[in-house]
C-alpha atoms as a PDB file:
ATOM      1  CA  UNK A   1      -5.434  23.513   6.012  1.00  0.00           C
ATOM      2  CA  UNK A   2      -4.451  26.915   6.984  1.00  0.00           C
ATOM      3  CA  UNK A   3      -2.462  28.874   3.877  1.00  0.00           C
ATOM      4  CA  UNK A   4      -0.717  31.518   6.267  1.00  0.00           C
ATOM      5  CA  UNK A   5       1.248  30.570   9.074  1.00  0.00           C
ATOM      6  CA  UNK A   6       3.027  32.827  11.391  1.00  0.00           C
ATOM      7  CA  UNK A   7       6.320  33.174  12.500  1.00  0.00           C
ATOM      8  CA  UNK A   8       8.083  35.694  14.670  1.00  0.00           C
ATOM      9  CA  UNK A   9      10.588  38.086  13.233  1.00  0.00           C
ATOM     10  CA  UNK A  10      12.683  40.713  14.011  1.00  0.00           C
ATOM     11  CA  UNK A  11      11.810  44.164  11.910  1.00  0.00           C
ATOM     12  CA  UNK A  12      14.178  46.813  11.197  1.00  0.00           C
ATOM     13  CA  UNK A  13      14.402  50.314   9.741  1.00  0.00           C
ATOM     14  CA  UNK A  14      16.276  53.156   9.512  1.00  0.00           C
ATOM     15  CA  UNK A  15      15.134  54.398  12.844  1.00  0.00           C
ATOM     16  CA  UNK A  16      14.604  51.264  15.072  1.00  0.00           C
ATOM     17  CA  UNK A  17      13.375  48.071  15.629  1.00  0.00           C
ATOM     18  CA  UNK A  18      10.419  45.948  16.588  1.00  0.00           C
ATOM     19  CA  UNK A  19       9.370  42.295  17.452  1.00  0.00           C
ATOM     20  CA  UNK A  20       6.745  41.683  15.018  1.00  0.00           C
ATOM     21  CA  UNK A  21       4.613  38.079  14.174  1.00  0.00           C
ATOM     22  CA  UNK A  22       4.880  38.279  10.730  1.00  0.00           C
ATOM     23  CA  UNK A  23       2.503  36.271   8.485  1.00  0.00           C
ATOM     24  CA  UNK A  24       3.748  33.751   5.865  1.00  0.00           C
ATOM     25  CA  UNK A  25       1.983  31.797   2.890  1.00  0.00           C
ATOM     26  CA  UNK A  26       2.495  27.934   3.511  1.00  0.00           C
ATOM     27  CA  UNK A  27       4.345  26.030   0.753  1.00  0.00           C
ATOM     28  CA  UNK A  28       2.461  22.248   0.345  1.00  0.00           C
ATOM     29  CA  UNK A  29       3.688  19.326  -2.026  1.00  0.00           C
ATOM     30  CA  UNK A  30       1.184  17.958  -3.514  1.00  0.00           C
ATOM     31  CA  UNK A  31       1.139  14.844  -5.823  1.00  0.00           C
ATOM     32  CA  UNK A  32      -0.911  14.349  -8.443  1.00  0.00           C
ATOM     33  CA  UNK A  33      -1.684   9.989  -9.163  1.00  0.00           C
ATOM     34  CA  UNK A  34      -3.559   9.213 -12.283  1.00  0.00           C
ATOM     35  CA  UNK A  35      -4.941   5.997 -12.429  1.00  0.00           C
ATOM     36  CA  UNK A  36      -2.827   5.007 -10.036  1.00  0.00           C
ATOM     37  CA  UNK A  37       0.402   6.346 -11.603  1.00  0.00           C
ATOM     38  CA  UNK A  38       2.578   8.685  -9.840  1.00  0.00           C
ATOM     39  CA  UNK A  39       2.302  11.941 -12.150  1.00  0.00           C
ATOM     40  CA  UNK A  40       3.849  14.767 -10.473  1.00  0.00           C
ATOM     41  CA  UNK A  41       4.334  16.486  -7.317  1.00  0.00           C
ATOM     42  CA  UNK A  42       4.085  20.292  -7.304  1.00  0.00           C
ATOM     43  CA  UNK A  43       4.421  22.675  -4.796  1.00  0.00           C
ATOM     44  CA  UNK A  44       1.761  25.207  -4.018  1.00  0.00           C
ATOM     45  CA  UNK A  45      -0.655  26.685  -1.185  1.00  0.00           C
ATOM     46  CA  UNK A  46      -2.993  23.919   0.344  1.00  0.00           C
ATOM     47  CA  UNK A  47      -6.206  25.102  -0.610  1.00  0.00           C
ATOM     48  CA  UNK A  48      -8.737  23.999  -3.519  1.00  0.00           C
ATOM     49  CA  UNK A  49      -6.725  21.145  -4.620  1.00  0.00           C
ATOM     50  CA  UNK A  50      -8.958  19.418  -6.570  1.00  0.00           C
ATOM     51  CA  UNK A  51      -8.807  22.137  -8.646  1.00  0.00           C
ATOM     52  CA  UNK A  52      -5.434  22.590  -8.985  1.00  0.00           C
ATOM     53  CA  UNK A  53      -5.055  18.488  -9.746  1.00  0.00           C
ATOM     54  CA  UNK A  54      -8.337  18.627 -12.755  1.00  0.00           C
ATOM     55  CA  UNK A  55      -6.876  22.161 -13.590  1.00  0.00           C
ATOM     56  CA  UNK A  56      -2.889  20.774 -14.194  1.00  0.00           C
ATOM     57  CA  UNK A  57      -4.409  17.702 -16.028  1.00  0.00           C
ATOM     58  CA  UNK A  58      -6.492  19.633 -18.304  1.00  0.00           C
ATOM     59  CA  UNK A  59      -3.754  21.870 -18.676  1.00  0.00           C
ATOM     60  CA  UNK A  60      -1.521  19.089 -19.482  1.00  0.00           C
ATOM     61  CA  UNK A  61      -3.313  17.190 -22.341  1.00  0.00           C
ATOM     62  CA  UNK A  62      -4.390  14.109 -19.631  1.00  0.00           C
ATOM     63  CA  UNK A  63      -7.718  15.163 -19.530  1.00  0.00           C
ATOM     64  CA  UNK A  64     -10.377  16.725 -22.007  1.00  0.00           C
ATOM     65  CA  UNK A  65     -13.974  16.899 -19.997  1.00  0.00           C
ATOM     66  CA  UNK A  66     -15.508  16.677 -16.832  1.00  0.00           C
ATOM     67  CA  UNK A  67     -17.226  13.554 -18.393  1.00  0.00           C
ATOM     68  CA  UNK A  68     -13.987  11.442 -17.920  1.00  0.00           C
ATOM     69  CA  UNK A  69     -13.259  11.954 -14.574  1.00  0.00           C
ATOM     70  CA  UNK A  70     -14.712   8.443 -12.297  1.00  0.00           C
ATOM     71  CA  UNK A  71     -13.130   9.951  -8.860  1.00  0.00           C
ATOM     72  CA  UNK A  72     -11.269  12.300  -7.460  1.00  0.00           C
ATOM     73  CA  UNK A  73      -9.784  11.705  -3.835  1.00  0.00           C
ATOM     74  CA  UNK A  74      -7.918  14.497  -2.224  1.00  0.00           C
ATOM     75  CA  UNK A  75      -5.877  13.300   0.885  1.00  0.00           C
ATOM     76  CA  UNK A  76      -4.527  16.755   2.178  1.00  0.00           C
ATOM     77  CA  UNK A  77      -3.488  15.670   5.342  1.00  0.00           C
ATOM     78  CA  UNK A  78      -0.859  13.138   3.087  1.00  0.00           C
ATOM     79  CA  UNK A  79      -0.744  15.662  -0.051  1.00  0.00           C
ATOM     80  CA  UNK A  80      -2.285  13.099  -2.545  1.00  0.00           C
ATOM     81  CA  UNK A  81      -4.662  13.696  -4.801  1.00  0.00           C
ATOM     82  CA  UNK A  82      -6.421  10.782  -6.700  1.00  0.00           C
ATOM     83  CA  UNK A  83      -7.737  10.922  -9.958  1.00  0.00           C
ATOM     84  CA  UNK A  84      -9.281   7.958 -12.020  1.00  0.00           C
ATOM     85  CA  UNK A  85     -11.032   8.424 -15.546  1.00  0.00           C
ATOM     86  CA  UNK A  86     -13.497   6.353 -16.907  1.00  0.00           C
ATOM     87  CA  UNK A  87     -10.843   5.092 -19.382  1.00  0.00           C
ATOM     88  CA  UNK A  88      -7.477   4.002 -19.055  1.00  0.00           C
ATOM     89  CA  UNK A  89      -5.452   6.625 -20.455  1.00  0.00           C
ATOM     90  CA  UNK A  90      -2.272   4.343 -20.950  1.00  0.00           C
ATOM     91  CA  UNK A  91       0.463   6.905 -19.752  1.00  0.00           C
ATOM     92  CA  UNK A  92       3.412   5.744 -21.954  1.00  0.00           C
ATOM     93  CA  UNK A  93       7.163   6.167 -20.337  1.00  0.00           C
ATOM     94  CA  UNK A  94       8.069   8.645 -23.162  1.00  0.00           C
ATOM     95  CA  UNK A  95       5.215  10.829 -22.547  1.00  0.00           C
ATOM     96  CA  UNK A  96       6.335  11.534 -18.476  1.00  0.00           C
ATOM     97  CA  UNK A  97       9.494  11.619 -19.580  1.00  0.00           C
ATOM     98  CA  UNK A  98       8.642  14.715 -21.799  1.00  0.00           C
ATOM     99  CA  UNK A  99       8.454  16.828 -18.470  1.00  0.00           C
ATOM    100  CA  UNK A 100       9.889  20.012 -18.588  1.00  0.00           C
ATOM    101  CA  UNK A 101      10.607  21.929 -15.106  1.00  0.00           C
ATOM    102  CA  UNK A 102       9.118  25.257 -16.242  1.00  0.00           C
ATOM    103  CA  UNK A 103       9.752  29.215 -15.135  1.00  0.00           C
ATOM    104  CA  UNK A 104       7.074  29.158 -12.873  1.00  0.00           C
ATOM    105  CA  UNK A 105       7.104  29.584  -9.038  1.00  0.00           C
ATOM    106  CA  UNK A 106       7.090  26.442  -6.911  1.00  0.00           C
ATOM    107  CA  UNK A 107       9.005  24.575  -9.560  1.00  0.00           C
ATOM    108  CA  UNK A 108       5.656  24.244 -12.104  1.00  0.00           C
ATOM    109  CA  UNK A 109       6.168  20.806 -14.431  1.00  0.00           C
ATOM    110  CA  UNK A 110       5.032  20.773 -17.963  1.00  0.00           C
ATOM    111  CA  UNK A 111       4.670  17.142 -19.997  1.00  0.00           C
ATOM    112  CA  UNK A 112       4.300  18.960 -23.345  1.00  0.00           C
ATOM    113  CA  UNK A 113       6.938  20.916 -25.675  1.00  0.00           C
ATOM    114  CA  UNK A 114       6.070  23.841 -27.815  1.00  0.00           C
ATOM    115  CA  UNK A 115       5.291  21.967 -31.243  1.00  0.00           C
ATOM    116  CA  UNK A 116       2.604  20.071 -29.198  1.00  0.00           C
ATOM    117  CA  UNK A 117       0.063  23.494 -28.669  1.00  0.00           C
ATOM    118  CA  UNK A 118       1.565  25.120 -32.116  1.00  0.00           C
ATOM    119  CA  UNK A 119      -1.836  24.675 -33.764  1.00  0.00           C
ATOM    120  CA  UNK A 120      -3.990  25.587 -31.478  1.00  0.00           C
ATOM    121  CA  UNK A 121      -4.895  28.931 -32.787  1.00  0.00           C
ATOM    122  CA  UNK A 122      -7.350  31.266 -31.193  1.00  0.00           C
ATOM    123  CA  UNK A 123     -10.222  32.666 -33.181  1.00  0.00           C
ATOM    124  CA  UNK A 124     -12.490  34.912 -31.325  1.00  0.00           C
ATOM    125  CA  UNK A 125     -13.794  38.829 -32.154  1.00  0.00           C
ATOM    126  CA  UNK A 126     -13.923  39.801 -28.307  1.00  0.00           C
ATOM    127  CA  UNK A 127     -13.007  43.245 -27.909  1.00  0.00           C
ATOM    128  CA  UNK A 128     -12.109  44.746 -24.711  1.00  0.00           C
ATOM    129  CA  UNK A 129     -11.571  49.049 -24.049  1.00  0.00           C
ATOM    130  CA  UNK A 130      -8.860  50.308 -22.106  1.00  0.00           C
ATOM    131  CA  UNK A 131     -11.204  51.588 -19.753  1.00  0.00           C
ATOM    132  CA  UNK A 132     -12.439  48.116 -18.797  1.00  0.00           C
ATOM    133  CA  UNK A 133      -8.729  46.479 -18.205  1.00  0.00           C
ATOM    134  CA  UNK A 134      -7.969  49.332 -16.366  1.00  0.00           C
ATOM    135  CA  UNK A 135     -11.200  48.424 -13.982  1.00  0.00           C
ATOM    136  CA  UNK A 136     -10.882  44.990 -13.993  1.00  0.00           C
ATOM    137  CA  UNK A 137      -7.330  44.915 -13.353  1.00  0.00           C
ATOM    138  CA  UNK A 138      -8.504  47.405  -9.882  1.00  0.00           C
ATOM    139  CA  UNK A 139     -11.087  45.108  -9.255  1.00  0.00           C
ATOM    140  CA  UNK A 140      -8.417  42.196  -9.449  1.00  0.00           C
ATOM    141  CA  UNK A 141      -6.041  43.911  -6.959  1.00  0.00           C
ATOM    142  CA  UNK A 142      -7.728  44.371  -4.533  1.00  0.00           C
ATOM    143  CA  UNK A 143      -8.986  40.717  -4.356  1.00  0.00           C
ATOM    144  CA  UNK A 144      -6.267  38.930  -2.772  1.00  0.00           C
ATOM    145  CA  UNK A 145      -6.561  38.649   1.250  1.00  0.00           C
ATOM    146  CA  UNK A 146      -3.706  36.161   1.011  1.00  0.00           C
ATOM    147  CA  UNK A 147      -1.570  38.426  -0.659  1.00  0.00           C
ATOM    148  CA  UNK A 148      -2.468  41.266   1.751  1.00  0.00           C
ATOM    149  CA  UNK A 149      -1.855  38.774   4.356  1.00  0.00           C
ATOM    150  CA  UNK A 150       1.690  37.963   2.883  1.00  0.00           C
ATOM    151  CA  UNK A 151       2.893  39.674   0.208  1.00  0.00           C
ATOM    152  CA  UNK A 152       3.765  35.866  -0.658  1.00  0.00           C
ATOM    153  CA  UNK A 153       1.410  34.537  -3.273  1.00  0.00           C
ATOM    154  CA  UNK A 154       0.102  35.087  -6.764  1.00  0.00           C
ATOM    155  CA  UNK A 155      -3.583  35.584  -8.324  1.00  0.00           C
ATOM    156  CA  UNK A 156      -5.242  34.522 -11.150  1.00  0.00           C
ATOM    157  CA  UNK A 157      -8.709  35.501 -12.468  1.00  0.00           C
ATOM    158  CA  UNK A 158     -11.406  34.605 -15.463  1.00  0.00           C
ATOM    159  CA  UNK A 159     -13.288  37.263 -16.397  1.00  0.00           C
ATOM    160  CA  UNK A 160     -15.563  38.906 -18.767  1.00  0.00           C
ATOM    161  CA  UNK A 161     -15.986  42.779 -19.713  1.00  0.00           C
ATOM    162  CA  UNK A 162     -17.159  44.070 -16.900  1.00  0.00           C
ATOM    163  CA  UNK A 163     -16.750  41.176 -13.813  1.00  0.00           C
ATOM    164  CA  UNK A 164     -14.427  38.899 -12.088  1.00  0.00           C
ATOM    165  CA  UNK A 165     -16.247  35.355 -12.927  1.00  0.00           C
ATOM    166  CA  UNK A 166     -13.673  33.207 -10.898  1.00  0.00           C
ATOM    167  CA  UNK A 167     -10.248  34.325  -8.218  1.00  0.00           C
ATOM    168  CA  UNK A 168      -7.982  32.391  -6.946  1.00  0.00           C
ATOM    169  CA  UNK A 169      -4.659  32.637  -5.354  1.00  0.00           C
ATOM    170  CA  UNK A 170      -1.648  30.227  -4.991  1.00  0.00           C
ATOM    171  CA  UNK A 171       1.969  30.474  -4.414  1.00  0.00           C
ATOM    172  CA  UNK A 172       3.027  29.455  -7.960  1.00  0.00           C
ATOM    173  CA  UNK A 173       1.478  31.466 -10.419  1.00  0.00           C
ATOM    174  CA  UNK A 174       0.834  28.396 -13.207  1.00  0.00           C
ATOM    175  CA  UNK A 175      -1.440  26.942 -10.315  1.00  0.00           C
ATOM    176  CA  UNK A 176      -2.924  30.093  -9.489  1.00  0.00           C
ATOM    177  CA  UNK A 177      -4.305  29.795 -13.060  1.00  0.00           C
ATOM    178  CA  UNK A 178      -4.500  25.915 -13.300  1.00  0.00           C
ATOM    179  CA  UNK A 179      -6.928  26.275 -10.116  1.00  0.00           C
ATOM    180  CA  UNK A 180      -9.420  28.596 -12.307  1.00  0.00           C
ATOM    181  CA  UNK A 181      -9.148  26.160 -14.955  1.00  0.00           C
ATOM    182  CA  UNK A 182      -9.816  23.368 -12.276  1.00  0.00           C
ATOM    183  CA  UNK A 183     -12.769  24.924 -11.310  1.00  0.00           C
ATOM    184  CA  UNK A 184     -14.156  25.912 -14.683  1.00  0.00           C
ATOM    185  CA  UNK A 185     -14.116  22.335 -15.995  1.00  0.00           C
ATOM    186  CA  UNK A 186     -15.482  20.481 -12.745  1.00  0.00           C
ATOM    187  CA  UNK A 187     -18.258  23.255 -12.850  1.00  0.00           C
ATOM    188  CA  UNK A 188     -18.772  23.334 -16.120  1.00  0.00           C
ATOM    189  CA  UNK A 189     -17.918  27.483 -16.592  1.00  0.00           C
ATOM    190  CA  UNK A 190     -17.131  28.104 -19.820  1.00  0.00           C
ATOM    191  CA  UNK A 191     -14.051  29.700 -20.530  1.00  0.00           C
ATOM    192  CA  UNK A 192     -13.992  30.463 -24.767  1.00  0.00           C
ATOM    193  CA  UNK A 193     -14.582  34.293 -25.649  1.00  0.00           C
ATOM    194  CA  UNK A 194     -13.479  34.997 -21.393  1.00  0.00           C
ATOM    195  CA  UNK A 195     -10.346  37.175 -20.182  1.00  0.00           C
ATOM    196  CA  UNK A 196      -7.735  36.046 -17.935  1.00  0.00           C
ATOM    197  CA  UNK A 197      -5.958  38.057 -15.346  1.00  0.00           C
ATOM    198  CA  UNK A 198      -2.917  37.371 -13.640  1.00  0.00           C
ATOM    199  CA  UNK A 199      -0.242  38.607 -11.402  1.00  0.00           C
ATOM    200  CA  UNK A 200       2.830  36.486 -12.839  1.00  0.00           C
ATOM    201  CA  UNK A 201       4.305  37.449 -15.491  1.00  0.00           C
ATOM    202  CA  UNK A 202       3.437  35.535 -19.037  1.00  0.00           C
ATOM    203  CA  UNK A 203       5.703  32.783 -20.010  1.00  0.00           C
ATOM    204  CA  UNK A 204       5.260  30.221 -23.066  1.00  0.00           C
ATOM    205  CA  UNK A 205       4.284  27.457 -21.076  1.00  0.00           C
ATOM    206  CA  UNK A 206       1.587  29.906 -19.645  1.00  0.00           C
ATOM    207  CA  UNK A 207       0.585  30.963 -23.252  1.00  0.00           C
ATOM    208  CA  UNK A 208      -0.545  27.600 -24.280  1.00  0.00           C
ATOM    209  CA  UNK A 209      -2.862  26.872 -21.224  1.00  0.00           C
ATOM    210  CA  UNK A 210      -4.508  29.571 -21.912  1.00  0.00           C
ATOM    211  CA  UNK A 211      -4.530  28.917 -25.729  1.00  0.00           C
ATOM    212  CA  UNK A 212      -6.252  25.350 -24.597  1.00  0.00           C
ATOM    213  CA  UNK A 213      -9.120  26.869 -23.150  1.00  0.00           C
ATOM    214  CA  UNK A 214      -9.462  28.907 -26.038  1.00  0.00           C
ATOM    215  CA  UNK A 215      -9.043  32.349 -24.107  1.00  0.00           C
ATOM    216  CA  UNK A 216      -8.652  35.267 -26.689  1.00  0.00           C
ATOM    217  CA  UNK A 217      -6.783  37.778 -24.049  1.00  0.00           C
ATOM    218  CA  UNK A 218      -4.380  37.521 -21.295  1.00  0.00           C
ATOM    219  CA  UNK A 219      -3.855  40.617 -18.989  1.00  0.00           C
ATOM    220  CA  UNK A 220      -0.990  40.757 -16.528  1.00  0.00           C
ATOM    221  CA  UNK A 221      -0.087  43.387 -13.985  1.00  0.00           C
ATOM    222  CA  UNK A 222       4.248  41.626 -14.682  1.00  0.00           C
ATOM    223  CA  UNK A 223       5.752  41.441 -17.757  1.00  0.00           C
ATOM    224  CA  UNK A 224       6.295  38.735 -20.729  1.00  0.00           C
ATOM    225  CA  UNK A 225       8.669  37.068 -21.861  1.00  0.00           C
ATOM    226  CA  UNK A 226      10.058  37.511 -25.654  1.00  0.00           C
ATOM    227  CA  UNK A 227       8.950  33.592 -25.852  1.00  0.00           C
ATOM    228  CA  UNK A 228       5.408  34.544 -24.226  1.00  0.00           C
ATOM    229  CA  UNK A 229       5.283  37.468 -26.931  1.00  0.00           C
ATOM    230  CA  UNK A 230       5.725  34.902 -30.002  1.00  0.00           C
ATOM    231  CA  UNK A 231       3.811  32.356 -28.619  1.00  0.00           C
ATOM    232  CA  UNK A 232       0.645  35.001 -28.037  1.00  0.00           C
ATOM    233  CA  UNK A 233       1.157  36.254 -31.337  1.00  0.00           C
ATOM    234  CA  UNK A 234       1.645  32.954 -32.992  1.00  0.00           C
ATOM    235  CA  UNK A 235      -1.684  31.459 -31.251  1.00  0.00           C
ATOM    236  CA  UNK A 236      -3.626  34.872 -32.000  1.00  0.00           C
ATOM    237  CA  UNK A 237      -4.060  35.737 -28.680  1.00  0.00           C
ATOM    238  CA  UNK A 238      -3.682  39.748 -27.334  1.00  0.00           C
ATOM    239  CA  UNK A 239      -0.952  40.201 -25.072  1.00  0.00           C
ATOM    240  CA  UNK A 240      -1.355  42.940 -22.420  1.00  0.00           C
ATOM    241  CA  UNK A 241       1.490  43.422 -20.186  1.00  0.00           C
ATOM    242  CA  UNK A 242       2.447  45.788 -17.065  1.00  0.00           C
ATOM    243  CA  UNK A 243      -0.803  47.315 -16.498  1.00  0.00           C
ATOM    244  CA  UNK A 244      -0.406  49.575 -13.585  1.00  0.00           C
ATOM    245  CA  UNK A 245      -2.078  52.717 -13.016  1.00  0.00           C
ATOM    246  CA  UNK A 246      -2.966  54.470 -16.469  1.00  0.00           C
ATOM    247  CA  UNK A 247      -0.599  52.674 -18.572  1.00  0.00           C
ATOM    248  CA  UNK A 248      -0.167  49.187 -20.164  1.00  0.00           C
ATOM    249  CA  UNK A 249       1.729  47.264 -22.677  1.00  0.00           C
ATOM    250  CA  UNK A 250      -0.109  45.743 -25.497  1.00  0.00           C
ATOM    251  CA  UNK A 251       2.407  43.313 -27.480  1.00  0.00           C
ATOM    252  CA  UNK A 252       0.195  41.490 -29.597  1.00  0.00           C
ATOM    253  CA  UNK A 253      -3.241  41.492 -30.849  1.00  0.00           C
ATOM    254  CA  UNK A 254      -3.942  44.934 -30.188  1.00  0.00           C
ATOM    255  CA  UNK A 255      -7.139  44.900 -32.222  1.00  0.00           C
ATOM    256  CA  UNK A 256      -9.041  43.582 -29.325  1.00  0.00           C
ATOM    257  CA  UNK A 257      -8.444  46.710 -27.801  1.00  0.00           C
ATOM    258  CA  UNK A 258     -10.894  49.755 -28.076  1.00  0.00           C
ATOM    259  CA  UNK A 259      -9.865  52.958 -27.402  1.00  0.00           C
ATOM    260  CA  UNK A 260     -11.827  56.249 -27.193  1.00  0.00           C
ATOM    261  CA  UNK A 261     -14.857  53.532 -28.982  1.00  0.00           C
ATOM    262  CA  UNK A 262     -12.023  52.314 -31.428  1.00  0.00           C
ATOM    263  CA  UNK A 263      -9.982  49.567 -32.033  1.00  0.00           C
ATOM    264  CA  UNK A 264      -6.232  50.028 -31.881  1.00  0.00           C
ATOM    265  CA  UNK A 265      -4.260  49.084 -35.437  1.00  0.00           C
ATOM    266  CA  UNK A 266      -2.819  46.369 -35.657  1.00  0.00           C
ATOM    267  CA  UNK A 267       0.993  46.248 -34.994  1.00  0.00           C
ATOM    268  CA  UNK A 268       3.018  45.561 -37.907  1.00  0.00           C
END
C-alpha cells in the first residue's frame, strides 16, 4: 500500500495563488493480535508492518527473541497483523489494562509504567566525536523521500560511527523507531554498543525502548523532555538533543562525546 496519497489544494501567498496536487502521508490502523488476543491498534504509515508489530512487542516486554515467534501474518488490506509464539504467553487482564496512551504521534500505546524499565541500566564505553553526529545526523536528513514527499512523517535510524545501519520512516515517531527494532530482531542485527537517530523529540516512554535494546546514545534533531532527561540519565544513556547545523545539546552522558580527540566532562 501506497504511503502518500494526493489530494488537491488550494495554495496561497502573499502575492497569489495556485491550484496545486499536494502530496499527503497516509494514516493506517493497524492491530496488533497476539495469540489470538486483541493487543492494540495503532495508527501509523502502511509500510513494513511486520516490523512495526515484532518491533512494538519487543518494545513492550511481549516478546524477547526471534526464537519465539511461530508466525507472523500481516493482513494489510484488513490492518491485522498476526503474531503467535511458540509459547503461550498468558496475557493477564491487569497487564493490558496497564496501557498508557503515550506523547507520541498517532496516539502510540505503552503496557509498561516507569518502575517496570528502572533497572535496566546501560553499560557500554562507546564514544562518539562531535564531528561524527554532526555527519551522521546530515547523512540522516537527507534520507527521508517520504518526508520530502510530505513534510508529514518522522525517521528513525540505527547506526554506528560512521554509517546508517538501518532507516525507516513512519508517521508516529515511537513506530518509526519500533520498525528499526522490528527489523533488527527478525534479522538478527544487533543493536548493543549502536546509536540511534531520530527526528521526534525524546520522551520517557522513548527512553526505555531504547534502554531495552541496550543502546548507549540517542541523537535527536527535536528536543527532550525534562522526563526523557532523567530517564537518560537514570538508565546511563547520553542524551543529545537539537542537533542542527553546528550546534547540539548534550543533557546527559556527555562522556561519550569526544571533542577535538577528547571526551567532554562529565556534567555535574
Amino acid at each position: 500500500m501506497d504511503s502518500v496519497e494526493s489530494f488537491p489544494a488550494l495554495r496561497l501567498t502573499q502575492e497569489d495563488g495556485s491550484e496545486i496536487s499536494a502530496a499527503v502521508a497516509r494514516e493506517f490502523p493497524l492491530t496488533i493480535i497476539l495469540n489470538d488476543q486483541e493487543l492494540v491498534t495503532l495508527l501509523c504509515s502502511p509500510a513494513d508492518l511486520r516490523y512495526l508489530a515484532a518491533g512494538f512487542l519487543a518494545s513492550e516486554g511481549f516478546l524477547d527473541s526471534k526464537d519465539e515467534i511461530r508466525k507472523i501474518t500481516v493482513d494489510d488490506r484488513r490492518g491485522v497483523v498476526r503474531l503467535e509464539t511458540t509459547e503461550d504467553k498468558g496475557l493477564a487482564a491487569d497487564a493490558l489494562l496497564k496501557r498508557v496512551i503515550s506523547s507520541g504521534c498517532g496516539r502510540g500505546a505503552s503496557f509498561y509504567n516507569a518502575a517496570d524499565a528502572a533497572s535496566q541500566k546501560v553499560d557500554s564505553q562507546m564514544e562518539i566525536s562531535v564531528d561524527e553526529v554532526f555527519a551522521l545526523v546530515n547523512k540522516f536528513q537527507h534520507g527521508s523521500k517520504l518526508y520530502l514527499a510530505t513534510h508529514g512523517v518522522h525517521s528513525a535510524a540505527l547506526c554506528d560511527r560512521k554509517n546508517i545501519l538501518v532507516f525507516n520512516e513512519d508517521i508516529g515517531r515511537h513506530n518509526a523507531i519500533d520498525k528499526i527494532f522490528g527489523k533488527c530482531l527478525l534479522e538478527d542485527i544487533p543493536t548493543a554498543s549502536r546509536i540511534i537517530i531520530t527526528s521526534g523529540r525524546i520522551t520517557s516512554e522513548v527512553l526505555h525502548k531504547v534502554a531495552k535494546r541496550g543502546i548507549p546514545i540517542i541523537i535527536s534533531i527535536s528536543e527532550s523532555t525534562n522526563l526523557g532527561v532523567r530517564i537518560a540519565d537514570t538508565l546511563g544513556i547520553t542524551l543529545v538533543a537539537s542537533v542542527r547545523g553546528k550546534k547540539m545539546n548534550i543533557y546527559t552522558g556527555s562522556w561519550r562525546i569526544a571533542h577535538d580527540g577528547k571526551a567532554e566532562k562529565r556534567l555535574q
